[in-house]
Protein backbone atom coordinates (compact mmCIF):
# COMPACT_ATOMS: atom_id res chain seq x y z
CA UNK A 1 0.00 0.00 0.00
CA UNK A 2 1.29 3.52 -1.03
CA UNK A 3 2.54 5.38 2.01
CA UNK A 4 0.64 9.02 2.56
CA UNK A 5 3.20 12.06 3.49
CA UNK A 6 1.11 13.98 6.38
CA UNK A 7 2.25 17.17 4.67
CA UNK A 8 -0.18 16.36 1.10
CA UNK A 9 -2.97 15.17 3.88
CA UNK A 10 -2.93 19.03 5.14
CA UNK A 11 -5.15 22.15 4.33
CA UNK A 12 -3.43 24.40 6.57
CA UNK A 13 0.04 25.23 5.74
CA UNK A 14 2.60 27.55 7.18
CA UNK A 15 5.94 29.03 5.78
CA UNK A 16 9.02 31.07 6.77
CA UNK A 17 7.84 34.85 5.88
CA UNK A 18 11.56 35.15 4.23
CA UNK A 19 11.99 31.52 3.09
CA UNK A 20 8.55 30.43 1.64
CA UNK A 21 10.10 27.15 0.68
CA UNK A 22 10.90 26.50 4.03
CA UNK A 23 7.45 24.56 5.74
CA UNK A 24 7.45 25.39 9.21
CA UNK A 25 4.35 23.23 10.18
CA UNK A 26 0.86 22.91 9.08
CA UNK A 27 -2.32 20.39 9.86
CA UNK A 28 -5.61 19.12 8.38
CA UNK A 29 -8.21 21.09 9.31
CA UNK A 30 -11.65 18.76 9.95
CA UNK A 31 -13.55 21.17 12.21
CA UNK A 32 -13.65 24.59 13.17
CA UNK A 33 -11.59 26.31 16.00
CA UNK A 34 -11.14 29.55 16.92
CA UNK A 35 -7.52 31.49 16.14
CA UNK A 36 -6.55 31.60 20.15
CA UNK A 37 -7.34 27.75 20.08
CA UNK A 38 -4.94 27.13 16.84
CA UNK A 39 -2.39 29.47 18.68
CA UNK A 40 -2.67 26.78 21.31
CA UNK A 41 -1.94 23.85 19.23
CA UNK A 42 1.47 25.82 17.49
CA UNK A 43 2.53 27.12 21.27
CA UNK A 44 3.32 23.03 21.65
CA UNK A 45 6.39 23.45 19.09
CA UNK A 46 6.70 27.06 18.38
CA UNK A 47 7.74 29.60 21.03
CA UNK A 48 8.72 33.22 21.46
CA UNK A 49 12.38 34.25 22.82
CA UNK A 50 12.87 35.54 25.26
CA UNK A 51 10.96 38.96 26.10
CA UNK A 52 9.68 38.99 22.73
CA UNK A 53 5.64 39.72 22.24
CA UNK A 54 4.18 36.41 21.09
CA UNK A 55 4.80 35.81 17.53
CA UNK A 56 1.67 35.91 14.80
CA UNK A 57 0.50 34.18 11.75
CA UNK A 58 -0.21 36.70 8.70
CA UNK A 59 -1.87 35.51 5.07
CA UNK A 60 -0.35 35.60 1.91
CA UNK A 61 -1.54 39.49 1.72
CA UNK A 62 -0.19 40.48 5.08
CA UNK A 63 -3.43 40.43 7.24
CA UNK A 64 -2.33 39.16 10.46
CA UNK A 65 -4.11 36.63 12.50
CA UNK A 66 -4.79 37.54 15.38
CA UNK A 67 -4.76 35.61 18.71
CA UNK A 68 -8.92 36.22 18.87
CA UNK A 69 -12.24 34.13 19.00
CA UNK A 70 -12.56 34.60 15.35
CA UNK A 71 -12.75 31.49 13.27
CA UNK A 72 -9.47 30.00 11.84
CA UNK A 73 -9.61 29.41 8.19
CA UNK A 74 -8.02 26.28 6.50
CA UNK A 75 -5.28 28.28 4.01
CA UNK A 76 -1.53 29.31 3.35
CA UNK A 77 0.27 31.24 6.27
CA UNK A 78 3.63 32.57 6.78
CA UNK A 79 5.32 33.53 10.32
CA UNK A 80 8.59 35.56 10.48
CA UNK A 81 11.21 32.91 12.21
CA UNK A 82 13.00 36.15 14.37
CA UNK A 83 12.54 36.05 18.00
CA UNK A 84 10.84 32.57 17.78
CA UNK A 85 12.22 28.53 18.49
CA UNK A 86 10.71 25.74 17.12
CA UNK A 87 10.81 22.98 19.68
CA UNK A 88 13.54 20.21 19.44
CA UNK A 89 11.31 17.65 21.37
CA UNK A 90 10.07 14.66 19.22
CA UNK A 91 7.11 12.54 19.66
CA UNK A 92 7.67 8.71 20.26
CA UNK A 93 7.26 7.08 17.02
CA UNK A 94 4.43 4.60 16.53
CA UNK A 95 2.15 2.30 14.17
CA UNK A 96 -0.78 0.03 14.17
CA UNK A 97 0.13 -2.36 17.23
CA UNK A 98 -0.32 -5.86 15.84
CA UNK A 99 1.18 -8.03 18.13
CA UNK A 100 -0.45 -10.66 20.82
CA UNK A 101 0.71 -12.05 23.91
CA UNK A 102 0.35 -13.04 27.69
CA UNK A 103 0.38 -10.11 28.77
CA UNK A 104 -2.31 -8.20 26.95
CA UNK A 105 -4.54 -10.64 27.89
CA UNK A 106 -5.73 -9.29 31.48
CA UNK A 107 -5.60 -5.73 29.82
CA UNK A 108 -7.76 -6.59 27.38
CA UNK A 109 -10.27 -8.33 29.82
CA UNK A 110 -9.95 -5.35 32.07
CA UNK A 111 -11.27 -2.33 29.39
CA UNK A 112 -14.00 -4.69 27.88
CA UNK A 113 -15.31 -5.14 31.29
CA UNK A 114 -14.67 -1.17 31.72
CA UNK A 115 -16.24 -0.22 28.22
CA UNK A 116 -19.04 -1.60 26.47
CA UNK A 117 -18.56 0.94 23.22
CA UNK A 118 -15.99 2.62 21.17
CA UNK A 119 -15.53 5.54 22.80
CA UNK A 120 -14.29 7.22 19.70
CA UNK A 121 -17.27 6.35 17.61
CA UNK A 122 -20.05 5.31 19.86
CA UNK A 123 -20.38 2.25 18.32
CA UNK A 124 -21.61 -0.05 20.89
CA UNK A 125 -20.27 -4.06 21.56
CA UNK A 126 -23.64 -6.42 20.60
CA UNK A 127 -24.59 -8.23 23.26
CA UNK A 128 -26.63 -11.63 22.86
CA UNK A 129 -28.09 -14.43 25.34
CA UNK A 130 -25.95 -12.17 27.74
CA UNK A 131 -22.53 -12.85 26.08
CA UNK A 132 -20.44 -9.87 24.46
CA UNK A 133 -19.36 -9.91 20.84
CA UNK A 134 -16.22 -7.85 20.67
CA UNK A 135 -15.46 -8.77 16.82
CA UNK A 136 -14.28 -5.63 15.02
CA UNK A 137 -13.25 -3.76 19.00
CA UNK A 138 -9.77 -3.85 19.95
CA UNK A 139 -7.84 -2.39 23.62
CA UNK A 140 -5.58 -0.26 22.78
CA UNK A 141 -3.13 1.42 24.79
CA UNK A 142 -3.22 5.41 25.26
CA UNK A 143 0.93 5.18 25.68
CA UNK A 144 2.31 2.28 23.97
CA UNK A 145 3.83 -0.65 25.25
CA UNK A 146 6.95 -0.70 23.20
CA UNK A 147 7.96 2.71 25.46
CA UNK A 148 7.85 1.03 29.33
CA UNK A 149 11.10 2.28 29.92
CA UNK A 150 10.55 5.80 29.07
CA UNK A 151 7.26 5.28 31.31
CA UNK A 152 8.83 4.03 34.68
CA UNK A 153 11.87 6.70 33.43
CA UNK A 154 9.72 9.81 33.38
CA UNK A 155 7.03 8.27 36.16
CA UNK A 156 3.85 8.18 34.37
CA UNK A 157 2.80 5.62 36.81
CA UNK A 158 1.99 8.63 38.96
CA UNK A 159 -1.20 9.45 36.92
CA UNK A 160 -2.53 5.73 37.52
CA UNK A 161 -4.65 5.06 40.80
CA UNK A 162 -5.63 1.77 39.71
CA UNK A 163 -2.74 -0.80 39.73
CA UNK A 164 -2.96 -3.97 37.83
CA UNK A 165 -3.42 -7.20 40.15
CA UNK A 166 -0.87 -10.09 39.61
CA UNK A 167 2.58 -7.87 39.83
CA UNK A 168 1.79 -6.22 36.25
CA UNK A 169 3.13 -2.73 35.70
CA UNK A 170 1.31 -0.15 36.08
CA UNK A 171 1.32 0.88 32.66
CA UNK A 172 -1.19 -2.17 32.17
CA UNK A 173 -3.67 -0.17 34.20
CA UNK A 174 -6.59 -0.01 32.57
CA UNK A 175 -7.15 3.52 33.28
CA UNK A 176 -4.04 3.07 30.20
CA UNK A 177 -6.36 2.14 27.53
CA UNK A 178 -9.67 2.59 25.34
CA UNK A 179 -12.15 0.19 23.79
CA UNK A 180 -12.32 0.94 20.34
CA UNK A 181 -12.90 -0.55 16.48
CA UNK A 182 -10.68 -1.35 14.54
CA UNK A 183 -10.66 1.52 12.35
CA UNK A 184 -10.86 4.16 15.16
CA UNK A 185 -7.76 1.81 17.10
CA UNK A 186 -5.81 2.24 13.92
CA UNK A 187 -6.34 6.28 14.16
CA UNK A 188 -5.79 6.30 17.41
CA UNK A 189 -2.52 4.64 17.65
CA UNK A 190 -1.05 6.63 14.53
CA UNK A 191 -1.68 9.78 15.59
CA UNK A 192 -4.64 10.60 12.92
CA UNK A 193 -6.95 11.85 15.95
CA UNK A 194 -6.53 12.18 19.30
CA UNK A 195 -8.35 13.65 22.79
CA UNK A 196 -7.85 16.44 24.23
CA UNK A 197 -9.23 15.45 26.97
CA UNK A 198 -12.79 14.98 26.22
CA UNK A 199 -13.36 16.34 22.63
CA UNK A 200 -11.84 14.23 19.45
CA UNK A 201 -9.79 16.46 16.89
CA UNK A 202 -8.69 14.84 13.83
CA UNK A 203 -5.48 15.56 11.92
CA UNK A 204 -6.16 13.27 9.28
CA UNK A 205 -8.87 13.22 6.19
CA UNK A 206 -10.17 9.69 6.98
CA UNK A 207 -10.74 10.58 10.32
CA UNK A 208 -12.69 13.91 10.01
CA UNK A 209 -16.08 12.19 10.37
CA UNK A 210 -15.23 11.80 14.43
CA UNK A 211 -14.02 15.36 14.56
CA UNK A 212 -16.03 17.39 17.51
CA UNK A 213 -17.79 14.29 18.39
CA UNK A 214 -17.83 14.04 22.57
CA UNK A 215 -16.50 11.41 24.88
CA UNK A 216 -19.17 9.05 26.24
CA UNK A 217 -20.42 10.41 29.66
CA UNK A 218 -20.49 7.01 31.06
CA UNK A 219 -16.87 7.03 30.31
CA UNK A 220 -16.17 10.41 32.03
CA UNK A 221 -18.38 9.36 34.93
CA UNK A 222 -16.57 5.72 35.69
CA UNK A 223 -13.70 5.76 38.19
CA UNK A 224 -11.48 3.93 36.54
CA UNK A 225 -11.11 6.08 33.46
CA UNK A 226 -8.24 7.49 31.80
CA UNK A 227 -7.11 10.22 33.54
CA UNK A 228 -6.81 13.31 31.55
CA UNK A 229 -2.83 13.49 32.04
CA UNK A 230 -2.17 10.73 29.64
CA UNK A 231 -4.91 12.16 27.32
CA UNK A 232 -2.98 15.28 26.86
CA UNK A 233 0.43 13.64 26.65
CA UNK A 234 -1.21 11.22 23.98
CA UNK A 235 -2.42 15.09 22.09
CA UNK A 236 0.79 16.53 22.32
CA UNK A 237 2.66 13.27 20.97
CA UNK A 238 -0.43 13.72 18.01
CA UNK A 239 0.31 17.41 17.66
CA UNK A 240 4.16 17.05 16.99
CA UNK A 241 3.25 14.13 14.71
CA UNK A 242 1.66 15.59 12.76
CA UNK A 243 1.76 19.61 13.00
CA UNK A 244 5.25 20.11 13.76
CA UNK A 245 7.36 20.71 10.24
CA UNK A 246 6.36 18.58 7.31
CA UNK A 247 5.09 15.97 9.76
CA UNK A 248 6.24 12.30 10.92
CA UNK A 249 6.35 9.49 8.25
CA UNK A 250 3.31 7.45 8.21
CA UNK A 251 4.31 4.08 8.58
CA UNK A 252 3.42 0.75 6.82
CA UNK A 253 1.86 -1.75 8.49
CA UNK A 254 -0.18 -3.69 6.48
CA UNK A 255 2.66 -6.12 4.52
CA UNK A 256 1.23 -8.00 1.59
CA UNK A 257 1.91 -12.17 2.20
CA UNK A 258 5.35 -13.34 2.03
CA UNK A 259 6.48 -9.57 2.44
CA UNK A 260 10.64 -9.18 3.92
CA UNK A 261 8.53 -7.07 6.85
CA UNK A 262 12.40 -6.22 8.03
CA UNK A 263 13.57 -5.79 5.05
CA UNK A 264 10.66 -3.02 4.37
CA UNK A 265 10.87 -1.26 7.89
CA UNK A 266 15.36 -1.31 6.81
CA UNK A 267 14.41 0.80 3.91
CA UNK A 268 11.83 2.85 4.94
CA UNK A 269 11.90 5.88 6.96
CA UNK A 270 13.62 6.47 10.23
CA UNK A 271 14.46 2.47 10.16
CA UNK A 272 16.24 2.46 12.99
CA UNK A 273 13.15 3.94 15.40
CA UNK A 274 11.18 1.98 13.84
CA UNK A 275 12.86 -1.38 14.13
CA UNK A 276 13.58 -0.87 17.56
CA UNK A 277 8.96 0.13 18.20
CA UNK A 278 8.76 -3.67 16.45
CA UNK A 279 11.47 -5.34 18.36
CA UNK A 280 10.33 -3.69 22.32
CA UNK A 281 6.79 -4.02 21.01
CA UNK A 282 7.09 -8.59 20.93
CA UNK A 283 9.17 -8.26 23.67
CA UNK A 284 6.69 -5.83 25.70
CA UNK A 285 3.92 -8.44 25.43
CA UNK A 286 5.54 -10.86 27.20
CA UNK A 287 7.41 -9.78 29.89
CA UNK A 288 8.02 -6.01 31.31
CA UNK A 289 10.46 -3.98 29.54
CA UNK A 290 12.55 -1.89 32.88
């Protein structure tokens, strides 16, 4: 399957004033925000020196944009790189998790018993002669197995107030994951929408028909949901994905039969982060990764 470059999925663009070659970030645009809101999602990579006034967006025609309640407006825009930094923090690189194991098992069982829809798309798990059909609903982590190190390293755990049973870390909780289908899993866990922390935005064109749509209040009401720290961290790491210069690669994942998978992920973009997401992701389903 052809891979998509985030940049040619955009309708927002934004340029060096004095290098208009130069793409300084941009996003798909699926619903409508205001221009302080937008502001908010470029103050995550772009930043004003010093005592500088905070830096502005202007049009092709020199109207500047200002930092207002006013409607932003999918377009070209150009920002004057003086007395601004654009952020040298990276998101953690990720795809379509694929894998099985032990260890997902309990997860699993712990947000189906938790969730009993999609909470990105409402759809809701049939339920027949009292048995639940979860065909076409996956768990999927909010931070990613493949990264337990850089959890425990940076304390994440802190967020979690409900510890796995059976000596499991704590990123296992299930107050670490989300029932959703399959295609809503697959947005979720590339970046192509995220929550922030109880509204969807979409970054992507196939996922624009969740944009705006609310999280379930049965979801917001249950103790044992995700708390809204790792909901933002998962936004930010969505933001820089796919806002933040021409964007991260979009990453194969569906290999046609008989495929050299290693051989693909060897020659495709940033190989080396990738290989090592596949190789800690097996590993991270059967045993914890310190």
């Amino acid at each position: 399957m052809p891979l998509v470059n985030r940049l040619r999925a955009r309708n927002v663009h934004i340029y060096d004033f004095k290098e208009r070659s130069n793409v300084l970030g941009g996003t798909f645009l699926a619903q409508q925000i205001t221009n302080s809101k937008f502001y908010a999602l470029l103050d995550m990579f772009i930043v004003s020196s010093g005592d500088l006034p905070a830096y502005f967006l202007q049009t092709e025609d020199g109207i500047k944009i200002e930092r207002n309640s006013d409607f932003f407006e999918p377009g070209d825009y150009y920002l004057d790189v003086a007395g601004v930094q654009i952020t040298d923090e990276a998101p953690l690189i990720r795809t379509v998790s694929t894998v099985t194991g032990t260890r997902l098992e309990a997860f699993t069982d712990a947000v189906c018993s938790r969730d009993d829809q999609c909470i990105i798309s409402g759809r809701r798990v049939v339920t027949y002669n009292n048995v639940s059909f979860y065909t076409g609903f996956g768990a999927a982590h909010i931070f990613p197995l493949a990264y337990e190190s850089h959890w425990n390293s940076h304390d994440y755990s802190r967020w979690i107030t409900q510890v796995p049973e059976n000596g499991r870390g704590s990123i296992d909780s299930v107050q670490n994951g989300l029932l959703l289908s399959s295609e809503a899993k697959d947005m979720f866990e590339t970046y192509s929408l995220s929550i922030n922390p109880d509204i969807f935005t979409c970054f992507f064109p196939a996922a624009a028909r969740f944009a705006g749509n609310i999280v379930p209040q049965s979801f917001l009401d249950n103790p044992l949901r995700t708390p809204d720290q790792l909901l933002r961290w998962h936004f930010r790491q969505a933001v820089l994905t796919n806002m933040k210069g021409v964007g991260e690669p979009v990453f194969e994942h569906q290999f046609d039969s008989g495929a050299n998978i290693m051989g693909d992920i060897r020659n495709g973009p940033k190989a080396a982060e990738r290989m090592e997401f596949e190789i800690f992701s097996r590993l991270a389903v059967h045993t914890e990764v310190v």
